[in-house]
Protein backbone atom coordinates (compact mmCIF):
# COMPACT_ATOMS: atom_id res chain seq x y z
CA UNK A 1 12.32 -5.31 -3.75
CA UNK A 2 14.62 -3.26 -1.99
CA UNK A 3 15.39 -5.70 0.82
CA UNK A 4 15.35 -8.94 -1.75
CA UNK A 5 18.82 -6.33 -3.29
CA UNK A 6 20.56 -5.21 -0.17
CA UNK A 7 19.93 -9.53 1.32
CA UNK A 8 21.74 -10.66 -2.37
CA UNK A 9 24.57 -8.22 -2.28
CA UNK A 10 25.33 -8.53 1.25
CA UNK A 11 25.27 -12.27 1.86
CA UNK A 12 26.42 -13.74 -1.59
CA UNK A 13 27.80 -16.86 -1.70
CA UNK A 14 31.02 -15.62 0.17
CA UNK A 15 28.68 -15.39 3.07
CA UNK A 16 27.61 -18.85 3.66
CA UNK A 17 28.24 -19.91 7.26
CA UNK A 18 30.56 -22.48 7.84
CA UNK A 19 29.54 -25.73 6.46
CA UNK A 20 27.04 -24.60 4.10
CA UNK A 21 26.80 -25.74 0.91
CA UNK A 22 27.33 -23.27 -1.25
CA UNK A 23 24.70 -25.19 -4.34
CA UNK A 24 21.57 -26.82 -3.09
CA UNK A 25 19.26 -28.90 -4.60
CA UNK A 26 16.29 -27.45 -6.00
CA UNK A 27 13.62 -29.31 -5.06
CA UNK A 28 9.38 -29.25 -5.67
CA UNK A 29 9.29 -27.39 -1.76
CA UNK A 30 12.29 -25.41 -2.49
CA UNK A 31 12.63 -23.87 -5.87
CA UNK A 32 13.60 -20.44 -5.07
CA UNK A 33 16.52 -21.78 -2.76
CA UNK A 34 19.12 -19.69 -3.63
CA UNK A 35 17.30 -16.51 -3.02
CA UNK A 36 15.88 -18.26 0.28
CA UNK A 37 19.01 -19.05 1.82
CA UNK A 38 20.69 -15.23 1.33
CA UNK A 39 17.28 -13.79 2.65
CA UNK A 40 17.53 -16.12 5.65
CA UNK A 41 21.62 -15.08 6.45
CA UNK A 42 20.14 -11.31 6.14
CA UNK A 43 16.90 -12.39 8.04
CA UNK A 44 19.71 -14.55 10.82
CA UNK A 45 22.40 -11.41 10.82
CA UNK A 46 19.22 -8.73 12.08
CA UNK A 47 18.59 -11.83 14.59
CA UNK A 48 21.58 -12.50 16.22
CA UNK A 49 22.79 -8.49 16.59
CA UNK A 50 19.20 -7.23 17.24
CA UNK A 51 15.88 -8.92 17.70
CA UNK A 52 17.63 -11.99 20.56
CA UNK A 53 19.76 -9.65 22.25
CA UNK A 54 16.30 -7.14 22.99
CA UNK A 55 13.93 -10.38 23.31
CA UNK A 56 16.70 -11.78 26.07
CA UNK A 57 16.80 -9.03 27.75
CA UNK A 58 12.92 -9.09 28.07
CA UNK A 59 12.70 -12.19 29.26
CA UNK A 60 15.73 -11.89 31.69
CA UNK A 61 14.68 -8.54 33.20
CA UNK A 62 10.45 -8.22 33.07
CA UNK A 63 8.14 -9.83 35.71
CA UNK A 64 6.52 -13.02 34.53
CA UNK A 65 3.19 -11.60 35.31
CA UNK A 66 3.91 -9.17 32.47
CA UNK A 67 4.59 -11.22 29.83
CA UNK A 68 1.90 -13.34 30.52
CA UNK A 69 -0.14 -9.75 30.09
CA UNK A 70 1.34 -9.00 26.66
CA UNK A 71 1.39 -12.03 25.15
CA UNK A 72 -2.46 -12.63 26.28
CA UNK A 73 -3.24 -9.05 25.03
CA UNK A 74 -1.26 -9.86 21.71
CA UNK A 75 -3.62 -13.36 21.64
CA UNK A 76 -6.82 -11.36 22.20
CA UNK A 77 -5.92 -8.85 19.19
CA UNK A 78 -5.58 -11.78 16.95
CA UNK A 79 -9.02 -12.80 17.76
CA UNK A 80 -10.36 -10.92 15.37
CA UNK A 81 -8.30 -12.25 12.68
CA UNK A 82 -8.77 -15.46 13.44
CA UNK A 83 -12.53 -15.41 14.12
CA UNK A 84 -12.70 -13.66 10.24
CA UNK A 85 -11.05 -17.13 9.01
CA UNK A 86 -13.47 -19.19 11.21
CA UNK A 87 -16.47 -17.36 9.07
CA UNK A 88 -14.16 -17.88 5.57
CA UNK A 89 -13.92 -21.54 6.55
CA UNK A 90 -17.31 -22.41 7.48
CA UNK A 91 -16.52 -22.76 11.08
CA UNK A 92 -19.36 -21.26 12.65
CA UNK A 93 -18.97 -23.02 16.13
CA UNK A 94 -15.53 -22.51 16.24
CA UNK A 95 -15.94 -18.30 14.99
CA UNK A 96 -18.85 -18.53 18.08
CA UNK A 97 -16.25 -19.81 20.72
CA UNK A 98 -13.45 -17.23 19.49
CA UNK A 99 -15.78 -14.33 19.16
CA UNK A 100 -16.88 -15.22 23.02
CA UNK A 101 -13.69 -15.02 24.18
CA UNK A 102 -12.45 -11.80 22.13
CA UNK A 103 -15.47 -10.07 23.58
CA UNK A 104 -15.41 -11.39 27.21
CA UNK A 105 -11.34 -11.25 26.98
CA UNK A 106 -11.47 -7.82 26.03
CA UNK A 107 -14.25 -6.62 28.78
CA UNK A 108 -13.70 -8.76 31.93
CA UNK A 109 -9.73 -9.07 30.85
CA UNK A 110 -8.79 -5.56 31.29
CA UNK A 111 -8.09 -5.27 26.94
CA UNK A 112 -7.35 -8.88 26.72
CA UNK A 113 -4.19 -8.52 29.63
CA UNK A 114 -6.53 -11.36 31.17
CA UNK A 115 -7.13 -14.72 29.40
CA UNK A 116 -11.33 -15.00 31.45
CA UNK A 117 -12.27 -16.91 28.36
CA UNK A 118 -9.34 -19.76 29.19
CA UNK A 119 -10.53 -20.03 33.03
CA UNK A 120 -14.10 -20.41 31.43
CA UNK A 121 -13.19 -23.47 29.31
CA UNK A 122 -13.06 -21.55 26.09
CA UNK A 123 -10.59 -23.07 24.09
CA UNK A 124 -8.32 -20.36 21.94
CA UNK A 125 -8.08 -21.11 18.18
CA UNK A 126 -5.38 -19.65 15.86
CA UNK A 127 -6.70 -19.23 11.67
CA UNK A 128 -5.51 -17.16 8.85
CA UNK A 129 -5.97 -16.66 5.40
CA UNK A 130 -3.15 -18.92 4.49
CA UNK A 131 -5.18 -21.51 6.49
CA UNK A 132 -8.53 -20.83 4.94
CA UNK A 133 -6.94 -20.99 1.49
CA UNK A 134 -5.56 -24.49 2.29
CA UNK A 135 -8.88 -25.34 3.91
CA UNK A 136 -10.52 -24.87 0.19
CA UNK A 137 -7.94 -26.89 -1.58
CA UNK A 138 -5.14 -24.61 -2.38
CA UNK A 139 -1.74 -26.19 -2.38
CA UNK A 140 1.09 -24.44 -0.30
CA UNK A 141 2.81 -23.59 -3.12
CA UNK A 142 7.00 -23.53 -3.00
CA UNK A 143 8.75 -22.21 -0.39
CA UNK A 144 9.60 -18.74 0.60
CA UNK A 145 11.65 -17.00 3.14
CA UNK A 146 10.50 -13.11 3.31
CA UNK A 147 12.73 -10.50 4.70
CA UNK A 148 12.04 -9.75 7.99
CA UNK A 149 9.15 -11.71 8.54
CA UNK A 150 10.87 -15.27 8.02
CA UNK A 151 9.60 -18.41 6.85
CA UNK A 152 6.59 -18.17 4.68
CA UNK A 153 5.10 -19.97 1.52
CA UNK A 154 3.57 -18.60 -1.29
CA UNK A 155 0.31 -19.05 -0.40
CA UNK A 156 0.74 -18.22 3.38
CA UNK A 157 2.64 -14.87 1.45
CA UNK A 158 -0.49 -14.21 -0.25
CA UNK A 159 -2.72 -14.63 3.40
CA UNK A 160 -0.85 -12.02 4.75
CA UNK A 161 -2.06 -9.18 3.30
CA UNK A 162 -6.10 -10.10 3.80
CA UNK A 163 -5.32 -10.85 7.49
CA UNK A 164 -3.17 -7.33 7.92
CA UNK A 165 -6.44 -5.66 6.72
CA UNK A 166 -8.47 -7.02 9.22
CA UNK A 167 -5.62 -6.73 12.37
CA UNK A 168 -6.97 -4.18 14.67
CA UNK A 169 -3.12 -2.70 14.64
CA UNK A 170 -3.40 -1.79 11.42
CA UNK A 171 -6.26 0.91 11.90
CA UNK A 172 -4.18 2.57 14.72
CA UNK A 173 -4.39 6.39 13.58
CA UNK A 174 -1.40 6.82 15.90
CA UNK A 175 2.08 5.89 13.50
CA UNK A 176 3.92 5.84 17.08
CA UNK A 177 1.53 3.41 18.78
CA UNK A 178 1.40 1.22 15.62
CA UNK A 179 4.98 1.00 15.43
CA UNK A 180 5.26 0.19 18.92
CA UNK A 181 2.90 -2.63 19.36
CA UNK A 182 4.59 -4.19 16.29
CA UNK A 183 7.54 -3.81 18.03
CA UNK A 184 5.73 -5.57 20.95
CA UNK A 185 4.53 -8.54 18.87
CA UNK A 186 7.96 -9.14 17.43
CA UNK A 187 10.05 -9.32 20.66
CA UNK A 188 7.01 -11.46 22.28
CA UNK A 189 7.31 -14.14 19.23
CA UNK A 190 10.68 -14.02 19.19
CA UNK A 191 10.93 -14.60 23.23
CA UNK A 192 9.01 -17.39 22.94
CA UNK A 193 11.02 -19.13 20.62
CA UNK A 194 13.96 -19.00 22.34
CA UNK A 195 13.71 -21.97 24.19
CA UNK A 196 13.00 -23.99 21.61
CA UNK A 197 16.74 -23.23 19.94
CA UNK A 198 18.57 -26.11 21.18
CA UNK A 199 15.84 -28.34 19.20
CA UNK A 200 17.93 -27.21 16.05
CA UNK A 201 19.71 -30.31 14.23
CA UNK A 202 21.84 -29.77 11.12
CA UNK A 203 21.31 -27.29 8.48
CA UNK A 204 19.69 -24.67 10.16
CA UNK A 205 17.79 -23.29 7.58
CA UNK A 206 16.54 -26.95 5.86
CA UNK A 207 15.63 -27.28 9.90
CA UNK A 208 13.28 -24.23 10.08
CA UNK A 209 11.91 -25.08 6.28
CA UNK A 210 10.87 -28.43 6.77
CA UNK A 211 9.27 -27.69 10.60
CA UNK A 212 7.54 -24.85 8.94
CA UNK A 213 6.42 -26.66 6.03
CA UNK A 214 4.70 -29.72 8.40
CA UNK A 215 3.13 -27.45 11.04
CA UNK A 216 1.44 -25.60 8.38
CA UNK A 217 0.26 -28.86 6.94
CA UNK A 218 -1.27 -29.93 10.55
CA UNK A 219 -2.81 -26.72 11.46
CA UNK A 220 -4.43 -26.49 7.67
CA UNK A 221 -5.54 -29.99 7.64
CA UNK A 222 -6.22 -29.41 11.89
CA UNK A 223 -4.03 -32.27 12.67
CA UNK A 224 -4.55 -34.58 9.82
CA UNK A 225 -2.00 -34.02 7.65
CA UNK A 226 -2.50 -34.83 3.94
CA UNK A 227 0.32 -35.31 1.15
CA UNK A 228 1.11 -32.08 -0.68
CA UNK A 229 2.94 -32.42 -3.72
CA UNK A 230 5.12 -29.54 -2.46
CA UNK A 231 6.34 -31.32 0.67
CA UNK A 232 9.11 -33.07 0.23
CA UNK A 233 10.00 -36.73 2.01
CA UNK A 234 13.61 -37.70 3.31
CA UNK A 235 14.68 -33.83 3.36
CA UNK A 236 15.96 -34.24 7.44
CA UNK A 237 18.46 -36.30 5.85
């Protein structure tokens, strides 16, 4: 609740970038727009002056080889988490291949540094709760953008906290380590999205809404995307 004050009273309407406009539609996707779009300039502000400056700097000045290492080891920690949602969702080939590869990734691969499974033709799979609830019928829900954490929905919101109990990171006893590896995950995600900025068209933050919005939608649906009456049509516009 904290954040949701300081992100209002710092980046009020007098802090709308420069061809913003300052009242937006409320739509069936959107309702909540207003608080969205202050908690994205506080969520774009910690961006721009912290998290791409440190995630440039990791891509600019570590070896290759040593991304690849973290990001695999990051993959292989989500395992777990993802075969959990391959169970929830009735999946049981799927939570066979994934478990495979967490084990043999986290043997033969050194703690996962090593994607073995991948050079044995085991495919990697990415579920969470937020998945698994729109795999049993539950709608997305409207919109959210969380502090910190970025674009979310209400539903995906509500995943969150049943896949954080079952992240291995989360039963670290060590506060230092735990701190640091979440440290690790955020400057690896936020690396890899770098190259992906010039994609951005327009309205920055109706461009990240409506991208997150439809990949959610494929990966629920795995690739066959059904209409959800919180989606909106004709919002690129």
């Amino acid at each position: 609740m904290l954040i949701f004050l300081l992100s209002s009273f710092m980046f009020g309407p007098s802090a709308l970038a420069a061809g913003e406009q300052e009242f937006d539609e409320v739509t069936p996707s959107d309702p909540w727009i207003t608080i969205n779009r202050k908690i994205f300039y506080f969520n774009d502000k910690v961006d721009r002056y912290l998290l791409r400056p440190v995630s440039s700097a990791y891509l600019n000045y570590t070896p290759s080889l040593f991304q690849r290492g973290v990001q695999n080891f990051i993959f292989n920690l989500g395992e777990v988490i993802t075969v959990t949602n391959d169970l929830l969702q009735g999946k049981f080939a799927q939570a066979g291949n994934d478990s495979a590869r967490f084990i043999i990734n986290t043997t033969l691969g050194l703690g996962g540094l090593i994607d073995v499974g991948y050079q044995l033709g085991l495919e990697r799979h990415r579920e969470d709760f937020g998945q698994t609830l729109g795999y049993w019928g539950m709608s997305s829900g409207p919109y959210i953008m969380l502090p910190f954490l970025g674009p979310s929905s209400l539903r995906d919101g509500v995943g969150l906290i049943p896949d954080y109990a079952v992240d291995p990171s989360y039963y670290v006893s060590d506060d230092s380590v735990g701190y640091l590896l979440f440290g690790i995950k955020a400057i690896d995600l936020r690396a890899s999205l770098i190259e992906q900025e010039p994609l951005i068209k327009g309205d920055k933050y109706v461009f990240i809404r409506e991208t997150y919005l439809q990949r959610r939608a494929f990966l629920v649906n795995d690739g066959v995307v059904d209409e959800d009456p919180f989606l909106d049509e004709d919002e690129w516009d």
